[in-house]
PDB file of N, CA and C in Angstrom:
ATOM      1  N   UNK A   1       3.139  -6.678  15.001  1.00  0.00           N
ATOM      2  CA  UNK A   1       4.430  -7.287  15.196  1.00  0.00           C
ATOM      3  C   UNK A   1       4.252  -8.666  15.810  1.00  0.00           C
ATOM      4  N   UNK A   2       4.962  -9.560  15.285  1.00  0.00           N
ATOM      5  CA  UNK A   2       4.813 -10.770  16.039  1.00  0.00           C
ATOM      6  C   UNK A   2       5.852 -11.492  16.660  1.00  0.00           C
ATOM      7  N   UNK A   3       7.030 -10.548  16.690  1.00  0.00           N
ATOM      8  CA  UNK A   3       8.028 -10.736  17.820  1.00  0.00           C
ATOM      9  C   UNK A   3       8.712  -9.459  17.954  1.00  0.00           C
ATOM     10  N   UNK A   4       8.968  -9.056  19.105  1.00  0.00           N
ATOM     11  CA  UNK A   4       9.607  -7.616  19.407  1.00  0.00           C
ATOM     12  C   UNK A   4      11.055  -7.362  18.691  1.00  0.00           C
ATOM     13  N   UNK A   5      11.706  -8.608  18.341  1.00  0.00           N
ATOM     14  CA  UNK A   5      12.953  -8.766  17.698  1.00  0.00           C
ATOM     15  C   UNK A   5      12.607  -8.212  15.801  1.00  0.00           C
ATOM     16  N   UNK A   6      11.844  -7.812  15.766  1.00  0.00           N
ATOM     17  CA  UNK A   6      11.216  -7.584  14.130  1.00  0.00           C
ATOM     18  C   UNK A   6      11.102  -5.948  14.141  1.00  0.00           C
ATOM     19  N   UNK A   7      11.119  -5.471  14.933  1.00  0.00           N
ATOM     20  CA  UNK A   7      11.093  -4.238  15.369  1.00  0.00           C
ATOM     21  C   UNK A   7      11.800  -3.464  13.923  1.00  0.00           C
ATOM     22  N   UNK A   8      13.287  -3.923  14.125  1.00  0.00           N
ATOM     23  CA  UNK A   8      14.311  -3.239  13.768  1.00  0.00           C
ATOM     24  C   UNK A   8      14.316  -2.868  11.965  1.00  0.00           C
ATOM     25  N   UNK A   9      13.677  -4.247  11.727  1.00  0.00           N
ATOM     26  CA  UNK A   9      13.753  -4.737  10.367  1.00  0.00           C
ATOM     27  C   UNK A   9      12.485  -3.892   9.764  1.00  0.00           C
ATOM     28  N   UNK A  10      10.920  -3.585  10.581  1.00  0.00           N
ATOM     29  CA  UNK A  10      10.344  -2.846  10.089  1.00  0.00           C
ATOM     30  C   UNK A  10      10.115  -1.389  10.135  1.00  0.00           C
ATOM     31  N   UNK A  11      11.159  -0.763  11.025  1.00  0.00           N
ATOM     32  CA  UNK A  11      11.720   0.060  11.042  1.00  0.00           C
ATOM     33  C   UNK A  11      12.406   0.809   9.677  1.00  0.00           C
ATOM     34  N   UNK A  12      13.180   0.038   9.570  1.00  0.00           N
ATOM     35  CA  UNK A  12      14.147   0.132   8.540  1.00  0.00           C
ATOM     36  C   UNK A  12      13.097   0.342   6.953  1.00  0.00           C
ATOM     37  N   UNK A  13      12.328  -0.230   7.054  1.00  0.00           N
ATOM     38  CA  UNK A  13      11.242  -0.839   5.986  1.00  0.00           C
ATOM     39  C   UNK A  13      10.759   0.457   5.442  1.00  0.00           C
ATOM     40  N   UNK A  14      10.122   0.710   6.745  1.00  0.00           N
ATOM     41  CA  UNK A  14       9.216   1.639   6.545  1.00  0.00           C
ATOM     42  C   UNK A  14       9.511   3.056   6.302  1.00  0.00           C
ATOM     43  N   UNK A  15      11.248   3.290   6.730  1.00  0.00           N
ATOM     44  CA  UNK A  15      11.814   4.384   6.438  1.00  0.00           C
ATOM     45  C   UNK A  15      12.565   4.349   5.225  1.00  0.00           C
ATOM     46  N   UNK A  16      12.600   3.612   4.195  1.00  0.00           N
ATOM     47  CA  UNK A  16      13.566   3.265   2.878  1.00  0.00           C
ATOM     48  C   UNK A  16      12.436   4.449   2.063  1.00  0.00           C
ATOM     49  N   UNK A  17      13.133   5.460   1.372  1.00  0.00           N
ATOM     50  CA  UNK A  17      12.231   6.181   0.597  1.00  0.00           C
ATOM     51  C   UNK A  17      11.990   5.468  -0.662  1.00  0.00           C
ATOM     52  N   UNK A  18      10.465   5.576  -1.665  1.00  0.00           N
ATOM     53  CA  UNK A  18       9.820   5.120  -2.379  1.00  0.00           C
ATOM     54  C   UNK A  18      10.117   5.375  -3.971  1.00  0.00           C
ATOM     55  N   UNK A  19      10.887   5.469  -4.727  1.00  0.00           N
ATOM     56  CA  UNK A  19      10.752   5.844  -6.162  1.00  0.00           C
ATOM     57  C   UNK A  19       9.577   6.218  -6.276  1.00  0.00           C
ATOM     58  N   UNK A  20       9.098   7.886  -7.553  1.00  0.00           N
ATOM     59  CA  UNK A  20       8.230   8.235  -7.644  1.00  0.00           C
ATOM     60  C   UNK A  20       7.473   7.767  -8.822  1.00  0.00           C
ATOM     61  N   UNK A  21       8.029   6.538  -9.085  1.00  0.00           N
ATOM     62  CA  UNK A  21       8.261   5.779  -9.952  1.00  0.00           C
ATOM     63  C   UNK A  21       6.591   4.711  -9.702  1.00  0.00           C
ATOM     64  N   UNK A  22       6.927   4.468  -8.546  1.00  0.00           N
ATOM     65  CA  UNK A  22       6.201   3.351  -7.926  1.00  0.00           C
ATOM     66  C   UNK A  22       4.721   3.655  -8.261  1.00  0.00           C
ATOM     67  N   UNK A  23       4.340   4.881  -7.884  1.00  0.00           N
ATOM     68  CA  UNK A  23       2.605   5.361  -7.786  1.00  0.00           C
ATOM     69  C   UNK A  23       2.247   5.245  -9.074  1.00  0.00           C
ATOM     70  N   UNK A  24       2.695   5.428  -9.881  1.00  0.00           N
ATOM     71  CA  UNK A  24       2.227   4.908 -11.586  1.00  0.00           C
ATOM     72  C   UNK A  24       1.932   3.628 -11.405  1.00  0.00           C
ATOM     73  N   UNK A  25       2.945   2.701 -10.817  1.00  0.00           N
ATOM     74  CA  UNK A  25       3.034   1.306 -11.118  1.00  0.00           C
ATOM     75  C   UNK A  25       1.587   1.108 -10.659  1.00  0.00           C
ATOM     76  N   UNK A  26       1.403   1.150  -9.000  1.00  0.00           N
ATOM     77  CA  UNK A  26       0.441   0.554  -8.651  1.00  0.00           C
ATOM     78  C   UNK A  26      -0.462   0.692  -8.840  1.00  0.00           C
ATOM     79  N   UNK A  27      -0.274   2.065  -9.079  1.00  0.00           N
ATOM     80  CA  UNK A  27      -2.257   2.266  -9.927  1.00  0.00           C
ATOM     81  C   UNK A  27      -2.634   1.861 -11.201  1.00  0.00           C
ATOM     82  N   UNK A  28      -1.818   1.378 -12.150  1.00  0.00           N
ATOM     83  CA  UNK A  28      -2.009   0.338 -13.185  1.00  0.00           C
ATOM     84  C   UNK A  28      -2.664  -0.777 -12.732  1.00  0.00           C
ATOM     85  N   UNK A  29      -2.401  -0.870 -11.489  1.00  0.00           N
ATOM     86  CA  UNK A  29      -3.123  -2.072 -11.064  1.00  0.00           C
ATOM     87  C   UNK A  29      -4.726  -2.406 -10.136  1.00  0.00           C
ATOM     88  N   UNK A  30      -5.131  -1.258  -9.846  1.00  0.00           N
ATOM     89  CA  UNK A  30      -5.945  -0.580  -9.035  1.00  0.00           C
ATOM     90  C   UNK A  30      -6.848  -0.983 -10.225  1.00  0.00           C
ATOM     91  N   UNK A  31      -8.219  -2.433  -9.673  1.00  0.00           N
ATOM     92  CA  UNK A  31      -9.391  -2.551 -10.729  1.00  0.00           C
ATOM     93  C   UNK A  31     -10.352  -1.126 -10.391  1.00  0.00           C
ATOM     94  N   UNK A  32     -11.196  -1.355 -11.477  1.00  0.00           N
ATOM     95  CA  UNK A  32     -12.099  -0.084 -11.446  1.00  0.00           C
ATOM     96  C   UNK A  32     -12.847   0.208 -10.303  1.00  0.00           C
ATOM     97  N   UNK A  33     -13.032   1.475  -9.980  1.00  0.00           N
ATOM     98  CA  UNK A  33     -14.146   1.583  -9.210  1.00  0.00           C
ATOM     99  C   UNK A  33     -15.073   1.187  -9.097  1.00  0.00           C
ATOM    100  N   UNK A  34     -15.826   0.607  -9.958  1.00  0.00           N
ATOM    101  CA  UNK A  34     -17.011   0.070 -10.461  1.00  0.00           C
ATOM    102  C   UNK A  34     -16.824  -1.461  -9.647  1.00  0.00           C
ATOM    103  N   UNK A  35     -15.700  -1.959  -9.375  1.00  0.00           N
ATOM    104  CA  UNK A  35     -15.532  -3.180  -8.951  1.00  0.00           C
ATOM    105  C   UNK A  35     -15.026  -3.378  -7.631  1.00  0.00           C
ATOM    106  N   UNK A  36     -14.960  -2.514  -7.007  1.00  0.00           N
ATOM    107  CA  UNK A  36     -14.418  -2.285  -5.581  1.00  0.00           C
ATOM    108  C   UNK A  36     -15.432  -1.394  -4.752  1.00  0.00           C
ATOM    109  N   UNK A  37     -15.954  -0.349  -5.055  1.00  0.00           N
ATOM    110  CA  UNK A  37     -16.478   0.315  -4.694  1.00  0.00           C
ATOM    111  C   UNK A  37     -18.104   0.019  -4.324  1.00  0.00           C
ATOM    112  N   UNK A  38     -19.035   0.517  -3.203  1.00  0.00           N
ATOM    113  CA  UNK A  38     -19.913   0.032  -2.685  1.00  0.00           C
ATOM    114  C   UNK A  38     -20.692   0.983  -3.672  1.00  0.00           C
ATOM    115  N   UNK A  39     -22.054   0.860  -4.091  1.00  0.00           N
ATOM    116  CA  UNK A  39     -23.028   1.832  -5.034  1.00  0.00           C
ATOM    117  C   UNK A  39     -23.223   2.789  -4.026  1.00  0.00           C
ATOM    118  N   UNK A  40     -23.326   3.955  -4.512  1.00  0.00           N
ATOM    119  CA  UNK A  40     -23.778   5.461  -3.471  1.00  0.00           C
ATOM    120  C   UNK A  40     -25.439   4.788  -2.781  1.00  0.00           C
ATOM    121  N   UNK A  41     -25.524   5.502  -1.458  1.00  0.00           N
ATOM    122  CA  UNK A  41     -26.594   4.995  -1.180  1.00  0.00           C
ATOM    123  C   UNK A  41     -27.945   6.036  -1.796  1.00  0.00           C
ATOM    124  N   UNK A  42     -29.395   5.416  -1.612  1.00  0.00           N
ATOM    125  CA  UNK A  42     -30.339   6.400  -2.049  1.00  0.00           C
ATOM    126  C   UNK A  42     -31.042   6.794  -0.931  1.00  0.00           C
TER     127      UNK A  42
END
């Protein structure tokens, strides 16, 4: 938080429920594992 007056607003934010809609979306967008991910170690 970077002013205590913001409180309210992320409050509010964070309690608005999500369409189940959404988790499709974003994982369309999620690059491959192959490209994010660290190699297993040996």
């Amino acid at each position: 938080m970077s002013r205590p007056s913001r409180l309210g607003a992320a409050l509010t934010a964070a309690s608005t429920p999500l369409p189940e809609e959404i988790w499709d979306e974003l994982e369309s967008h999620v690059p491959a594992a192959e490209h994010w991910l660290e190699p297993p170690a040996e």
